[in-house]
Structures are given as C-alpha cells and as structure tokens.
N, C-alpha and C. Protein backbone atom coordinates (compact mmCIF):
# COMPACT_ATOMS: atom_id res chain seq x y z
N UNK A 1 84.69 82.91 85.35
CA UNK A 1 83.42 82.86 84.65
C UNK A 1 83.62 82.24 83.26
N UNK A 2 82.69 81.89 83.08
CA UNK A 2 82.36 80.98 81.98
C UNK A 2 82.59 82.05 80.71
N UNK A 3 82.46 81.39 78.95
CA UNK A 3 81.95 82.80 78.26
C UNK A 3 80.25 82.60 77.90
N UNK A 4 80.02 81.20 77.94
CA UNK A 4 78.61 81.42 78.24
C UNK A 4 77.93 82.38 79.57
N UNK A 5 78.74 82.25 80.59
CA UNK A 5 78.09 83.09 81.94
C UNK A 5 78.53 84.62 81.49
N UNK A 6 79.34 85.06 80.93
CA UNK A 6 79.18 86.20 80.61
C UNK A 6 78.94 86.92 79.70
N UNK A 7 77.90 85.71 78.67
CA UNK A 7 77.15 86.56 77.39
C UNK A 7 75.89 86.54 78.28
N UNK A 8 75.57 85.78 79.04
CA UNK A 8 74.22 86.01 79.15
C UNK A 8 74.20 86.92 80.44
N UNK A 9 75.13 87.50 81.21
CA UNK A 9 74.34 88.67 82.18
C UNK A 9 75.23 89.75 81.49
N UNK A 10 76.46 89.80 80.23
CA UNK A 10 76.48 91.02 79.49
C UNK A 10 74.38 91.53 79.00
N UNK A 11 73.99 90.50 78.62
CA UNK A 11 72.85 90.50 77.61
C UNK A 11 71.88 91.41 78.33
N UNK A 12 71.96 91.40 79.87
CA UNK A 12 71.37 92.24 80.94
C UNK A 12 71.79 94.16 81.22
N UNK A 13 73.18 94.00 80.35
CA UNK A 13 73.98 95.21 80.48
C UNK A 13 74.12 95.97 78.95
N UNK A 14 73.09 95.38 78.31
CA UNK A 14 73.89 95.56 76.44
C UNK A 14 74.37 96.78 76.17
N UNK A 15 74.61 98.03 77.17
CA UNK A 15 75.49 99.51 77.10
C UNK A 15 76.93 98.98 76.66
N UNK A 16 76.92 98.01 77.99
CA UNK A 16 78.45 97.49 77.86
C UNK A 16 79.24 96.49 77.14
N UNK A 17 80.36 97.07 77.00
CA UNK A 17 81.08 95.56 76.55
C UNK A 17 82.43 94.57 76.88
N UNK A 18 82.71 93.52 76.78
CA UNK A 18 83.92 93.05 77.08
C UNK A 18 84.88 93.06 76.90
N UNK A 19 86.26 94.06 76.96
CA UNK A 19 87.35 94.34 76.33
C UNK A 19 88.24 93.60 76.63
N UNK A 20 90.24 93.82 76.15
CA UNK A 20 91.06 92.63 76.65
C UNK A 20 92.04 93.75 76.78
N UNK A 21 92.51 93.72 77.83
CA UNK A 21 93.45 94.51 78.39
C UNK A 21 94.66 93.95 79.34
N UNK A 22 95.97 93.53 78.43
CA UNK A 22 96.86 93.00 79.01
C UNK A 22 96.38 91.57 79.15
N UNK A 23 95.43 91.02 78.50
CA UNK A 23 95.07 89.56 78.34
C UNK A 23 93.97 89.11 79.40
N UNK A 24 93.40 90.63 80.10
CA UNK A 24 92.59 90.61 81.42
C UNK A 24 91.30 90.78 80.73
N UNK A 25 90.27 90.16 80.92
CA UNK A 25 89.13 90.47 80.40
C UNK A 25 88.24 91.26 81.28
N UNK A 26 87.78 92.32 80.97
CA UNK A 26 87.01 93.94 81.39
C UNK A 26 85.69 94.07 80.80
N UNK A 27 84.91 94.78 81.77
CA UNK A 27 83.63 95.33 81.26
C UNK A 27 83.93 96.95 80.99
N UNK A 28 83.57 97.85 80.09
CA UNK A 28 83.94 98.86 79.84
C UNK A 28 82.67 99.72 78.78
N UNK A 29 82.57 100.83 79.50
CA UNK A 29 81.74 101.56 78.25
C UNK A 29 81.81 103.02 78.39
N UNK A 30 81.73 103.78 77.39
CA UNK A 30 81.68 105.27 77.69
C UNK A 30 80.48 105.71 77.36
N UNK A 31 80.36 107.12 78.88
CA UNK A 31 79.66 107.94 79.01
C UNK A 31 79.72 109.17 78.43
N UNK A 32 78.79 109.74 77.36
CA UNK A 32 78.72 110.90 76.84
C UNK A 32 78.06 111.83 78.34
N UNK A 33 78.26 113.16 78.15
CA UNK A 33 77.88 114.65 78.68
C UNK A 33 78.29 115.62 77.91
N UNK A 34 77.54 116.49 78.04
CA UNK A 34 77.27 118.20 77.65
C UNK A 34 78.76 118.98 77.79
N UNK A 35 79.63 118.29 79.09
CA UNK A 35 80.18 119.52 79.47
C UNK A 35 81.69 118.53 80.19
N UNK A 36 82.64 119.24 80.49
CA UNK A 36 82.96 118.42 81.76
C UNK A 36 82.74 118.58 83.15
N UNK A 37 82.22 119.36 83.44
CA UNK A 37 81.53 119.58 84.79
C UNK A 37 80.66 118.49 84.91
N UNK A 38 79.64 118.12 84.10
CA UNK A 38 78.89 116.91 84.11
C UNK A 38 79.87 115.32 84.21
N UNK A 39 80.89 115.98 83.30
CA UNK A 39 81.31 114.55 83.56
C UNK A 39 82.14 114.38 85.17
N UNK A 40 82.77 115.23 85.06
CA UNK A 40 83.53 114.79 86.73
C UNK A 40 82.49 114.75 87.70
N UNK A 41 81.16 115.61 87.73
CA UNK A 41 80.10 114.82 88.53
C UNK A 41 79.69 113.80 88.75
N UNK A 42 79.86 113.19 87.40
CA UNK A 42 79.02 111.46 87.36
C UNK A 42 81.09 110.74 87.63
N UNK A 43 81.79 111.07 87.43
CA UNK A 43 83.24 110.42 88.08
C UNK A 43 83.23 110.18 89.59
N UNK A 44 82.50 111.36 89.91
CA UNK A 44 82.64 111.26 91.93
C UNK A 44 81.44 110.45 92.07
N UNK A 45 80.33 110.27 91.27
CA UNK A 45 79.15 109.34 92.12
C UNK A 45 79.61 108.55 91.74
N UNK A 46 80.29 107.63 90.56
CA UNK A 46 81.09 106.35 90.40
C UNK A 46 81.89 105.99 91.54
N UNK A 47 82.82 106.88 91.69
CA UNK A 47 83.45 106.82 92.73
C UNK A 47 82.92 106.61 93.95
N UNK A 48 81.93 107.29 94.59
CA UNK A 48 81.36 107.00 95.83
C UNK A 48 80.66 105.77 95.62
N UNK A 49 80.02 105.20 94.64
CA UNK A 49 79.34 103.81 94.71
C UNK A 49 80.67 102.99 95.00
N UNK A 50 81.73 103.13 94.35
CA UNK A 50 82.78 101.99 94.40
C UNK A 50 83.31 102.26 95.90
N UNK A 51 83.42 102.96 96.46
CA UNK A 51 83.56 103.08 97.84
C UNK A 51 83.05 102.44 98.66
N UNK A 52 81.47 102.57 98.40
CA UNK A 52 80.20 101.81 99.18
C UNK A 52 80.22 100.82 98.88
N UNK A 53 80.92 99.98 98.19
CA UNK A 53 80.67 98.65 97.55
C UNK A 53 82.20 98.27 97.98
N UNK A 54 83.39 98.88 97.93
CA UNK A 54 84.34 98.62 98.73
C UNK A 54 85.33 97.69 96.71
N UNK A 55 84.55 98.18 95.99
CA UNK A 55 84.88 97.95 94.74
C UNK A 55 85.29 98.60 93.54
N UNK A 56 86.51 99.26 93.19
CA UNK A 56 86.71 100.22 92.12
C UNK A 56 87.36 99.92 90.85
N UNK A 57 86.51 101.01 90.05
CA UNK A 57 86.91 100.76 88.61
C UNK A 57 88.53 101.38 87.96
N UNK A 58 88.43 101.07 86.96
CA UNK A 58 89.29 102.27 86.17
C UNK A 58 88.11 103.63 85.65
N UNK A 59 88.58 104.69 85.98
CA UNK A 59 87.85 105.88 85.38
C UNK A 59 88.79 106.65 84.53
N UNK A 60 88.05 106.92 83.74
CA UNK A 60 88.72 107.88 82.69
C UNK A 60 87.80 109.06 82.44
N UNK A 61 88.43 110.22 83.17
CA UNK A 61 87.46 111.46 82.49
C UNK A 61 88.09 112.55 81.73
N UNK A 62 87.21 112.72 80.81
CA UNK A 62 87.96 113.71 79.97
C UNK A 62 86.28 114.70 79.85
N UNK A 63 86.50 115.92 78.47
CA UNK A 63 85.74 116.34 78.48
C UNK A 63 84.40 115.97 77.83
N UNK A 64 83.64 116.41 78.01
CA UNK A 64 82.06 115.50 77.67
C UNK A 64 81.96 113.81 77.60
N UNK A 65 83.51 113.06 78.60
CA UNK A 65 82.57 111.93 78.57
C UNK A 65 83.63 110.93 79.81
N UNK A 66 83.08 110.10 80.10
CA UNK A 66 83.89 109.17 81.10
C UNK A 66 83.76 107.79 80.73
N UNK A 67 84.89 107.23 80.74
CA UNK A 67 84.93 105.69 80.61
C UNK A 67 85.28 105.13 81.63
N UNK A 68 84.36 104.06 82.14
CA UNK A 68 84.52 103.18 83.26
C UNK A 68 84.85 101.80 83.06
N UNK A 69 85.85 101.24 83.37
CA UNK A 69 86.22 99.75 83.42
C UNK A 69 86.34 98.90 84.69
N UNK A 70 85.44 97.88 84.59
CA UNK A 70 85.53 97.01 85.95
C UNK A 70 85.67 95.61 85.45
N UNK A 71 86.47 95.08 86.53
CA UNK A 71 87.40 93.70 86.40
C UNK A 71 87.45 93.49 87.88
N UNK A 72 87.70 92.03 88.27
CA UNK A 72 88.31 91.71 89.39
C UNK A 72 89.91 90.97 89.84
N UNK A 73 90.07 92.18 90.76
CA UNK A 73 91.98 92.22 90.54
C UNK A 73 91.87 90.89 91.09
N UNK A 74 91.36 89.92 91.89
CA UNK A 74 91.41 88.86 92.62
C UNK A 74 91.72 87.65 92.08
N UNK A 75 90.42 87.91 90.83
CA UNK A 75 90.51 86.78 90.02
C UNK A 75 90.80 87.12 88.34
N UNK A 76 91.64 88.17 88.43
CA UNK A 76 92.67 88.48 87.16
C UNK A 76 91.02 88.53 86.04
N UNK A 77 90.24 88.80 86.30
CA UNK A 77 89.44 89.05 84.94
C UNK A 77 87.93 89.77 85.87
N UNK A 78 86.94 88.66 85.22
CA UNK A 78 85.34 89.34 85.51
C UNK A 78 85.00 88.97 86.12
N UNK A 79 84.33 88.93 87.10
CA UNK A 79 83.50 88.33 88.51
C UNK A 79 81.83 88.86 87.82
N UNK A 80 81.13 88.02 88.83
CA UNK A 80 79.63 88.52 89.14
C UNK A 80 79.75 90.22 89.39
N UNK A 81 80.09 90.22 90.52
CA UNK A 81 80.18 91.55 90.64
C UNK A 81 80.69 92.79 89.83
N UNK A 82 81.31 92.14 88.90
CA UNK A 82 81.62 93.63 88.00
C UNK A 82 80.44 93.70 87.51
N UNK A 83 79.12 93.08 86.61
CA UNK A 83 78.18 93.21 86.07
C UNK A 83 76.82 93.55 87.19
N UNK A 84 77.31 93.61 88.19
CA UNK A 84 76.17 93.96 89.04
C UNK A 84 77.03 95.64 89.36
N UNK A 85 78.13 95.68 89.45
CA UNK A 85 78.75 96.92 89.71
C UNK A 85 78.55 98.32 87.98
N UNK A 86 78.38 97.47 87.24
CA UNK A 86 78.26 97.74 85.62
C UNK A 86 76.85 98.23 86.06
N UNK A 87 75.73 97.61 86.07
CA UNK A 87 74.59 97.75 86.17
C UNK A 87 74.14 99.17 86.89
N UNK A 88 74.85 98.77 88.03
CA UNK A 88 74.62 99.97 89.13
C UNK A 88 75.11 101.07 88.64
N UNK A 89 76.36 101.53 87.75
CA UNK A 89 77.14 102.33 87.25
C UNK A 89 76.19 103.21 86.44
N UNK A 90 75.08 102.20 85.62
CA UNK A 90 74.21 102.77 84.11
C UNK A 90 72.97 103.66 85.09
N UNK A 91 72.81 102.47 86.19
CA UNK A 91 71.61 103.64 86.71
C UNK A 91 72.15 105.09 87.62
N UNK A 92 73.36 105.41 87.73
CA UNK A 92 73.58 106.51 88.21
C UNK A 92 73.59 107.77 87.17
N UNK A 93 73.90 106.93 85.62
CA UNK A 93 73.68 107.85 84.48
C UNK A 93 72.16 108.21 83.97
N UNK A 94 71.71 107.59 84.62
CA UNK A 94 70.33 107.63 84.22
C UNK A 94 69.46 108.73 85.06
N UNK A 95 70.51 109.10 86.49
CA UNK A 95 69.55 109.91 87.46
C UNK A 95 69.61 111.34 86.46
C-alpha cells in the first residue's frame, strides 16, 4: 500500500493509528474498560472475529484495557484488510 492509500482509509478509522514495529508497519489502538473481565470479553470476540475472517491480530490484555494490532504477515506490513479488520474490531467495542 501506498502512504497516500493508507492516510485516506486510516481517515475512515481515526481511533486508530499506524505504528512501526521491527520496521513492519501496523494498525494499532487501545481499548479502555471498567474492569478486566470486560476486557478479556472484548479479547475473545476479537478473537472469534479473527477466526471468522481466518485473520489474527496481536492482542494485548491487561487490566481495564486491550491493545489490538493488525498487519499482514504475507505482505510484511498493511493490507486492505487490516483496515477493514480495524473497522470491524471498533464496532465490536461499540456493542
């Protein structure tokens, strides 16, 4: 991807942002919660979307919050699909 192609469907995601990890470029953002019970809840529906999609992130849960990072191992950085996988990620925080 371009970095024009990925300011303008970040611009669709503005929760998230583009990090550099090992020179790999990542979409990444953290989730606040109340508790960690909340958070390892919203870890397993991450998880089950990336299942259903046959696509997984990095998760990080700790207490009151989870950080999710998506990249594509294929093509060593960002695909379409991490920002459609990003997207999908925000509306499960939203239920």
């Amino acid at each position: 991807m371009t970095p024009g192609d990925i300011k303008k469907l970040l611009e669709k995601i503005p929760e998230w942002e583009v990090a550099t990890d090992d020179g790999i470029s990542r979409l990444q953002r953290t989730f606040s919660f109340k508790d960690f019970k909340s958070a390892i809840a919203f870890t397993n529906k991450v998880g089950e979307l990336a299942e259903a999609e046959q696509h997984h992130p990095k998760l990080v849960t700790e207490w009151g919050k989870v950080t999710v990072v998506w990249w594509t191992h294929s093509v060593n950085g960002l695909h379409q699909n991490d920002f459609f996988m990003a997207a999908k990620t925000s509306e499960l925080h939203a239920d």
